[in-house]
Every structure is written in structure tokens, then in C-alpha cells.
PDB file of N, CA and C in Angstrom:
ATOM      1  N   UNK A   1     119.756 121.007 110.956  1.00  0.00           N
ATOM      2  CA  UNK A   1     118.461 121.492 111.365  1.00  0.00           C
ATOM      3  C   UNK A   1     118.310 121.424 112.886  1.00  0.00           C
ATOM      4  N   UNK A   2     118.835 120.392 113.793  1.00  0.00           N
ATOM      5  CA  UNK A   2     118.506 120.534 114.835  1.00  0.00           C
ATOM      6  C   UNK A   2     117.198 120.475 115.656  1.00  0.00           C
ATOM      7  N   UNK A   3     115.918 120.056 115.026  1.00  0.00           N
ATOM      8  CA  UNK A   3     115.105 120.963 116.091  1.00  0.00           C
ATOM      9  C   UNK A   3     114.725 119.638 116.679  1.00  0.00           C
ATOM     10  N   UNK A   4     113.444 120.237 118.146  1.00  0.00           N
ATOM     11  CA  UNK A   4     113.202 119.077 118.780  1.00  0.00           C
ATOM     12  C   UNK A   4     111.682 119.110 118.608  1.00  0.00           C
ATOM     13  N   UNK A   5     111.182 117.923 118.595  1.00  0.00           N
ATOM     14  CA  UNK A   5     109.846 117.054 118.375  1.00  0.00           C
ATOM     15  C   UNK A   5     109.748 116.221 119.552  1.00  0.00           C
ATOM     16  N   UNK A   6     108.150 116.467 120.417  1.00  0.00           N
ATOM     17  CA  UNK A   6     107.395 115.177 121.110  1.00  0.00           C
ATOM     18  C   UNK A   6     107.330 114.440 119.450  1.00  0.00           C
ATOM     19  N   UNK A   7     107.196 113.244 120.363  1.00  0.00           N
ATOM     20  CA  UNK A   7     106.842 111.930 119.199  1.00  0.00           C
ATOM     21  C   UNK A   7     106.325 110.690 120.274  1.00  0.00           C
ATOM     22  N   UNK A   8     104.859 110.773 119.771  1.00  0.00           N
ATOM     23  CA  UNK A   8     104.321 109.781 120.380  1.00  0.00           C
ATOM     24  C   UNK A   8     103.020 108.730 119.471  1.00  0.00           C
ATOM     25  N   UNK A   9     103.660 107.471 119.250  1.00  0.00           N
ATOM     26  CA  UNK A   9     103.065 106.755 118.361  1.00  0.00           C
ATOM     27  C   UNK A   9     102.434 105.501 119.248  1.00  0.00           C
ATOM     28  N   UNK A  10     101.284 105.305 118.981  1.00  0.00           N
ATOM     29  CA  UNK A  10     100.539 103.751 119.270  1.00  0.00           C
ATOM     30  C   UNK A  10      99.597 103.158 118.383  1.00  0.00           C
ATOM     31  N   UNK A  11     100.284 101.505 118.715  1.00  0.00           N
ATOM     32  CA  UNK A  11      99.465 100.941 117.816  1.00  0.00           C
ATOM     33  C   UNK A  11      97.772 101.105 117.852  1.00  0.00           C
ATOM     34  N   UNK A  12      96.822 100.505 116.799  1.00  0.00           N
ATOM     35  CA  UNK A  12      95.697 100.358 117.092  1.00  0.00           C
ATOM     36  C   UNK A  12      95.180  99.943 118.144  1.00  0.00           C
ATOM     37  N   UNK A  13      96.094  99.171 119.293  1.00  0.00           N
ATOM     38  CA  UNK A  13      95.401  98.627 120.718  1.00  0.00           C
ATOM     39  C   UNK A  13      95.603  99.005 121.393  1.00  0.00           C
ATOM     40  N   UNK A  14      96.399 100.453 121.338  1.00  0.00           N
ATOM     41  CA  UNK A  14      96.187 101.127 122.343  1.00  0.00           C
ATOM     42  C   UNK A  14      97.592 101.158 123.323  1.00  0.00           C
ATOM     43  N   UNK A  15      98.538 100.371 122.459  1.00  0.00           N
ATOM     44  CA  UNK A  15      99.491 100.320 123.703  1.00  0.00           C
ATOM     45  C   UNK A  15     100.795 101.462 122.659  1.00  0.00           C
ATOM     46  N   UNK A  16     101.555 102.148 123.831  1.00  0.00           N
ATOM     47  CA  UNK A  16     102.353 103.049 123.258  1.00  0.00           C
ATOM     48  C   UNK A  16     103.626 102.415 122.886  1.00  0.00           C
ATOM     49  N   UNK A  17     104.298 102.846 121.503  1.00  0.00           N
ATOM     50  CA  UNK A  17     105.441 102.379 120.959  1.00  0.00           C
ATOM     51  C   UNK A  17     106.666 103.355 121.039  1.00  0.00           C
ATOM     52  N   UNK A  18     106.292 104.478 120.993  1.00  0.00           N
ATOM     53  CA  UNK A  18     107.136 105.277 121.618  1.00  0.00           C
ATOM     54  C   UNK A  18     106.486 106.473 122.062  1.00  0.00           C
ATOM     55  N   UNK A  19     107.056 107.580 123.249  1.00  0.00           N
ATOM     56  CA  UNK A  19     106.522 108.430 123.558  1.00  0.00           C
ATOM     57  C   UNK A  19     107.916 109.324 124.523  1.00  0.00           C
ATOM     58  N   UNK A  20     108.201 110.464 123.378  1.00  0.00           N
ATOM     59  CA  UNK A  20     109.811 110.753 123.672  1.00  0.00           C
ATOM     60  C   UNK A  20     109.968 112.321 122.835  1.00  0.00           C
ATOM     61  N   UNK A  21     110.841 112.409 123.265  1.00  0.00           N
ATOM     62  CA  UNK A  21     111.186 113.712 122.732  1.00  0.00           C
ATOM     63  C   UNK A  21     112.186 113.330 122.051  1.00  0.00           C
ATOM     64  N   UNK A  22     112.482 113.889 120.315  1.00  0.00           N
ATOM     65  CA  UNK A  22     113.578 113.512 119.611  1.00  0.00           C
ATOM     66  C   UNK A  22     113.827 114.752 118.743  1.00  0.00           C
ATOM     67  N   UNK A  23     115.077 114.504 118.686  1.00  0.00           N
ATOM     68  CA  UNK A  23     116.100 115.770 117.826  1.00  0.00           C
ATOM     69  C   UNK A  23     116.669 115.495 116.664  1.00  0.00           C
ATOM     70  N   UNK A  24     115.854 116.411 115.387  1.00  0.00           N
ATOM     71  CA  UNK A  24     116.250 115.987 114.322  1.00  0.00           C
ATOM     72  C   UNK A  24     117.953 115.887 113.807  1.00  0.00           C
ATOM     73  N   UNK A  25     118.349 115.286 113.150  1.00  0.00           N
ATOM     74  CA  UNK A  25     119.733 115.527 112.602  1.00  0.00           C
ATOM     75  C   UNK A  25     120.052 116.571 111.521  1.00  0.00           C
ATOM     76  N   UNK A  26     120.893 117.000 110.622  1.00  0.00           N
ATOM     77  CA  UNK A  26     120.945 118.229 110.287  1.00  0.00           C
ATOM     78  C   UNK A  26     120.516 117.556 109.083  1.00  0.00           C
ATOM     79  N   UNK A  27     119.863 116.790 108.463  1.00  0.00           N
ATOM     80  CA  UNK A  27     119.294 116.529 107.171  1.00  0.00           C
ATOM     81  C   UNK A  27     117.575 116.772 107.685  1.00  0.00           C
ATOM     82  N   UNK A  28     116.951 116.878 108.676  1.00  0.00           N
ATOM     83  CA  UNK A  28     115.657 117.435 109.218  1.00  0.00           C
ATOM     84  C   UNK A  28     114.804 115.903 109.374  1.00  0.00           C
ATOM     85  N   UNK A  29     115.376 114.908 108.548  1.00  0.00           N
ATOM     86  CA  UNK A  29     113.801 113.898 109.187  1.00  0.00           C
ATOM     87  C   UNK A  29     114.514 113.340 110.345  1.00  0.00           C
ATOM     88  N   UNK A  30     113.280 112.862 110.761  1.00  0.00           N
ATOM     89  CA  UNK A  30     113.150 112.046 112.311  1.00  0.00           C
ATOM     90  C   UNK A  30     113.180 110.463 111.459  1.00  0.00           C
ATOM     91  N   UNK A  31     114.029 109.629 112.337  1.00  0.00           N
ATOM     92  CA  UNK A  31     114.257 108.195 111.903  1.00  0.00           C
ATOM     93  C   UNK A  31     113.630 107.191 112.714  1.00  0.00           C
ATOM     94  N   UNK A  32     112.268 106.901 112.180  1.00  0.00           N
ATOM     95  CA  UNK A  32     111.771 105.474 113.292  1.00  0.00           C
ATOM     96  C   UNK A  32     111.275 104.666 113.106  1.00  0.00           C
ATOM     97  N   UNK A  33     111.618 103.097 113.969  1.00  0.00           N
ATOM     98  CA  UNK A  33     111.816 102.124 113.667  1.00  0.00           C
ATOM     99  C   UNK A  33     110.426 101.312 114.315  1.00  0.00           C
ATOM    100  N   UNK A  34     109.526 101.561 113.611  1.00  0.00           N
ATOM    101  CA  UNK A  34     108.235 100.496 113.865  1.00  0.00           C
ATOM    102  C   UNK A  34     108.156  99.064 113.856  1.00  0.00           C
ATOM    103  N   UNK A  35     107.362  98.378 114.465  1.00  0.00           N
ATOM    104  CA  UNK A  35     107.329  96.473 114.631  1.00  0.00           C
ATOM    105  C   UNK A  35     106.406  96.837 112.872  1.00  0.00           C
ATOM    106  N   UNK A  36     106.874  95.345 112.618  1.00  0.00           N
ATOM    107  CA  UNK A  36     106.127  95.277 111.247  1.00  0.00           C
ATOM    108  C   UNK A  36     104.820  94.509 111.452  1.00  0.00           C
ATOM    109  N   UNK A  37     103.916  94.685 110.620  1.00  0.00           N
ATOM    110  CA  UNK A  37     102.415  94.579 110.492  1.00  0.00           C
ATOM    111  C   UNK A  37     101.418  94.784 111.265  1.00  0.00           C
ATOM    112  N   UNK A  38     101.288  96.360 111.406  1.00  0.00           N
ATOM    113  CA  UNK A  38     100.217  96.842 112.382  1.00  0.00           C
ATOM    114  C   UNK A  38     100.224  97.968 111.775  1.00  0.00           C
ATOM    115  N   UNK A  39      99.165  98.623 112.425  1.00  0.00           N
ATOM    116  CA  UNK A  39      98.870 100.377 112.139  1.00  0.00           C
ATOM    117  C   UNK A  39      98.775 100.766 113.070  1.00  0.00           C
ATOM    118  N   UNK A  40      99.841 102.478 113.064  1.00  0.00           N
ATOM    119  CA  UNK A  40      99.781 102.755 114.079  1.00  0.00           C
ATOM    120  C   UNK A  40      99.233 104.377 113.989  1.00  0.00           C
ATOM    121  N   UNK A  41      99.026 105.097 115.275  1.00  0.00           N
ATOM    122  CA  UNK A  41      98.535 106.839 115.090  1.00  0.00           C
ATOM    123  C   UNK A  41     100.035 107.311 115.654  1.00  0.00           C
ATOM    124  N   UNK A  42     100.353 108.485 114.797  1.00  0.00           N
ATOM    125  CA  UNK A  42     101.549 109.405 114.837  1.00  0.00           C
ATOM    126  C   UNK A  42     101.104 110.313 115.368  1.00  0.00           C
ATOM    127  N   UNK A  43     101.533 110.729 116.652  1.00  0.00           N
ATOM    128  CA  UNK A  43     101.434 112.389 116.909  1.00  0.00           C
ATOM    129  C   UNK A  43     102.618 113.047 116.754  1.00  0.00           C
ATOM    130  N   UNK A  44     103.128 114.219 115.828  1.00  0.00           N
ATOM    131  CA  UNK A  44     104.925 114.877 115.915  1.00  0.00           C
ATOM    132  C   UNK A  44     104.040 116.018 116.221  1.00  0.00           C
ATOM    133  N   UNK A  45     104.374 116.984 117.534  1.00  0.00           N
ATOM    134  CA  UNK A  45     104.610 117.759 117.852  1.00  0.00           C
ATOM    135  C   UNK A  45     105.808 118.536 117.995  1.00  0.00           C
ATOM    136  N   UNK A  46     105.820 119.678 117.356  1.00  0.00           N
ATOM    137  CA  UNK A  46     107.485 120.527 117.201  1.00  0.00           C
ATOM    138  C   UNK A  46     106.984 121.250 118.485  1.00  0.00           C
ATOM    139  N   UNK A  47     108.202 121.160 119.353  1.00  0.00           N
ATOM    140  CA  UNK A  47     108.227 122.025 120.349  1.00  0.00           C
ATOM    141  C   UNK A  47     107.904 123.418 120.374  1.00  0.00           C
ATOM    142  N   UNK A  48     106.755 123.846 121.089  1.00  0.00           N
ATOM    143  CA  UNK A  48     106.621 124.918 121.171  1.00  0.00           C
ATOM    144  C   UNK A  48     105.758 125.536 120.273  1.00  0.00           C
ATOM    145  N   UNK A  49     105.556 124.588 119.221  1.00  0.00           N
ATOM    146  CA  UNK A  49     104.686 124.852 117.974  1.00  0.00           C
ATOM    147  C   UNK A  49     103.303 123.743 117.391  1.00  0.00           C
ATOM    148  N   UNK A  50     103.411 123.610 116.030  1.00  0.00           N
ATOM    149  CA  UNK A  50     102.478 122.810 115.241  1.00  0.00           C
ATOM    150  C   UNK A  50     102.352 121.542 116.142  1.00  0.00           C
ATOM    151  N   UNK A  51     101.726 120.633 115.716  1.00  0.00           N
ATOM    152  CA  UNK A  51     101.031 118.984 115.718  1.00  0.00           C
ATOM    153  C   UNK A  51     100.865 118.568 114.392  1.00  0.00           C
ATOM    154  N   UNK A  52     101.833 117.575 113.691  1.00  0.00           N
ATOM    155  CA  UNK A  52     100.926 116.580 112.989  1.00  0.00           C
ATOM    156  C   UNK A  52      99.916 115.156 113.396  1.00  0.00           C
ATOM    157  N   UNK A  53      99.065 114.889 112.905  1.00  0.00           N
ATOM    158  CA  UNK A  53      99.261 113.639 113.414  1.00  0.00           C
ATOM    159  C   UNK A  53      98.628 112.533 112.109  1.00  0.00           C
ATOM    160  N   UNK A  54      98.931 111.687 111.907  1.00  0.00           N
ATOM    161  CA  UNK A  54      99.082 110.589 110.509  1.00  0.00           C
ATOM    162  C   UNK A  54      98.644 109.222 111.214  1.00  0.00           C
ATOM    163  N   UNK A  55      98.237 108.541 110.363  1.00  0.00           N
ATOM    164  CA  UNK A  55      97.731 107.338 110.720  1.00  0.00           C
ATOM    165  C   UNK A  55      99.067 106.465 109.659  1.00  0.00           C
ATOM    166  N   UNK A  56     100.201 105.180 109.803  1.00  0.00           N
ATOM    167  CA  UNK A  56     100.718 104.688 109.396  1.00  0.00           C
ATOM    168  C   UNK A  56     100.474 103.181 109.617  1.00  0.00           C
ATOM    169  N   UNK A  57     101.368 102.655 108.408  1.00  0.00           N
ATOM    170  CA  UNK A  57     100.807 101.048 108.586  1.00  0.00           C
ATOM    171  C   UNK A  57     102.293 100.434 107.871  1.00  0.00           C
ATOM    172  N   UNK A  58     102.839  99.369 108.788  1.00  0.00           N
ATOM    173  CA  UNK A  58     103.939  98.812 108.793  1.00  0.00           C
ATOM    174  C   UNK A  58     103.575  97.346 107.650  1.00  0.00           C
ATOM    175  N   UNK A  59     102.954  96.981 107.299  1.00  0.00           N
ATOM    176  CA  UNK A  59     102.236  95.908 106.142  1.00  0.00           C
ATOM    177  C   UNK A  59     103.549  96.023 104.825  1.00  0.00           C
ATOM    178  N   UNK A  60     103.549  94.221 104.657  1.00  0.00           N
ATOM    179  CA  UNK A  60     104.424  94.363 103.324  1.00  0.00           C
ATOM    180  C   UNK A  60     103.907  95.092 102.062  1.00  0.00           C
ATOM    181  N   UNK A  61     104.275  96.016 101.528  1.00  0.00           N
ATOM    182  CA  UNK A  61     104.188  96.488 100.397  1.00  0.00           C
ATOM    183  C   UNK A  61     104.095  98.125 100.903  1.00  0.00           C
ATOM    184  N   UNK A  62     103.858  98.275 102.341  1.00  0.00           N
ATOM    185  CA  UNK A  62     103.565  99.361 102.838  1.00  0.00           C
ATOM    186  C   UNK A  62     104.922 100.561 102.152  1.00  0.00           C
ATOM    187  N   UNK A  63     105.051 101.953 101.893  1.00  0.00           N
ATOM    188  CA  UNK A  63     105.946 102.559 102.239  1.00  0.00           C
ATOM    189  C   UNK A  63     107.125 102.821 103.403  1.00  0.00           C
ATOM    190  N   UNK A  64     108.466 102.361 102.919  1.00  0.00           N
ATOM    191  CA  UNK A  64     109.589 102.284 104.401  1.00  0.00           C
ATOM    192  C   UNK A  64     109.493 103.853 104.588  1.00  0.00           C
ATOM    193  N   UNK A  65     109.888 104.857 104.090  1.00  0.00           N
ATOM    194  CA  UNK A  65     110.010 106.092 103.940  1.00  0.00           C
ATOM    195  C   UNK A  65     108.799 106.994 103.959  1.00  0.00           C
ATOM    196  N   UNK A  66     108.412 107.596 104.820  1.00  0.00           N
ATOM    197  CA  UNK A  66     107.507 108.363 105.128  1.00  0.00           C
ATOM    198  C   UNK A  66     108.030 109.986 104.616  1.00  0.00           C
ATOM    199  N   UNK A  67     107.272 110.581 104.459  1.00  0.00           N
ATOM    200  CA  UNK A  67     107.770 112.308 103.806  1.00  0.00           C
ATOM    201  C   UNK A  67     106.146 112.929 103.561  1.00  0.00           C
ATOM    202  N   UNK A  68     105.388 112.269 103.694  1.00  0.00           N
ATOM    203  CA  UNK A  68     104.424 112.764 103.945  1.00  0.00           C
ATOM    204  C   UNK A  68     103.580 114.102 104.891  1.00  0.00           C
ATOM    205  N   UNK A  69     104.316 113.755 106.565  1.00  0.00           N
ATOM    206  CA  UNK A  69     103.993 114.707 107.386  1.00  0.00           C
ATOM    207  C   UNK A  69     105.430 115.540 107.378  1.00  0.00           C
ATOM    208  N   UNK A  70     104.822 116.804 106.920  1.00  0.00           N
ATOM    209  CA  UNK A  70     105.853 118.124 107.015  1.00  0.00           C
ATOM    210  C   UNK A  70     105.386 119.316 107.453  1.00  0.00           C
ATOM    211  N   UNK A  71     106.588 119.515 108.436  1.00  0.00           N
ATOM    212  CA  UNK A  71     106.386 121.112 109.374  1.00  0.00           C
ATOM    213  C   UNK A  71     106.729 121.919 108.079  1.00  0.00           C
ATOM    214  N   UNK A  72     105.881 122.472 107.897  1.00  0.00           N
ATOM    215  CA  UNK A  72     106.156 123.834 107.091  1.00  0.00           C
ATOM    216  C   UNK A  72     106.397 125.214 107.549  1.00  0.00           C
TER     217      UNK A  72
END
């Protein structure tokens, strides 16, 4: 798949956890590695195109695997 995504996530306080441009691998998801127990706001912007943006939460019992936000 190839394509490229802004990706810019922060926790609830405001401080940024990442804020980067990343390139999917040829299976299409983006792979990322959050601190555990917080919530954070997702912005994926596809270059040139759409915005998702998702609210996530790193909490035990939480989902590891996200598939939720999809460029269609």
C-alpha cells in the first residue's frame, strides 16, 4: 500500500506523543506504540486528502489493535 499519513496524537494534557509523518507498509495499517494508561486524541491525516480523528485509551482491558479508523 505504501501511502503517507500526518499522525499526530496527544495525551489528555496536552502534551504531544507523536507528531510525524508515517508510511504505511504494504499490509496498509500504521503501527503505534502508546505509554500505557492514559487517553489520548488521534489525528491521521492522509496526505493530500481525508482526516480522521478518534479519541483512544491505553487502560488494561483496553483494545491493543485498533481497526476502527479507516480511509475509505
Amino acid at each position: 500500500m505504501n501511502e503517507s499519513f500526518n499522525v499526530y496524537i496527544e495525551d489528555m494534557g496536552g502534551n504531544v506523543i507523536i507528531d510525524d509523518t508515517m508510511e504505511t507498509p504494504a499490509n496498509g495499517f500504521l503501527d503505534l506504540w502508546l505509554p500505557r494508561d492514559n487517553n489520548y486524541r488521534v489525528v491521521i491525516e492522509h496526505v493530500g486528502g481525508e482526516t480522521l480523528e478518534s479519541e483512544l485509551s491505553t487502560f488494561e482491558g483496553d483494545p491493543t489493535c485498533i481497526t476502527t479508523m479507516q480511509f475509505m
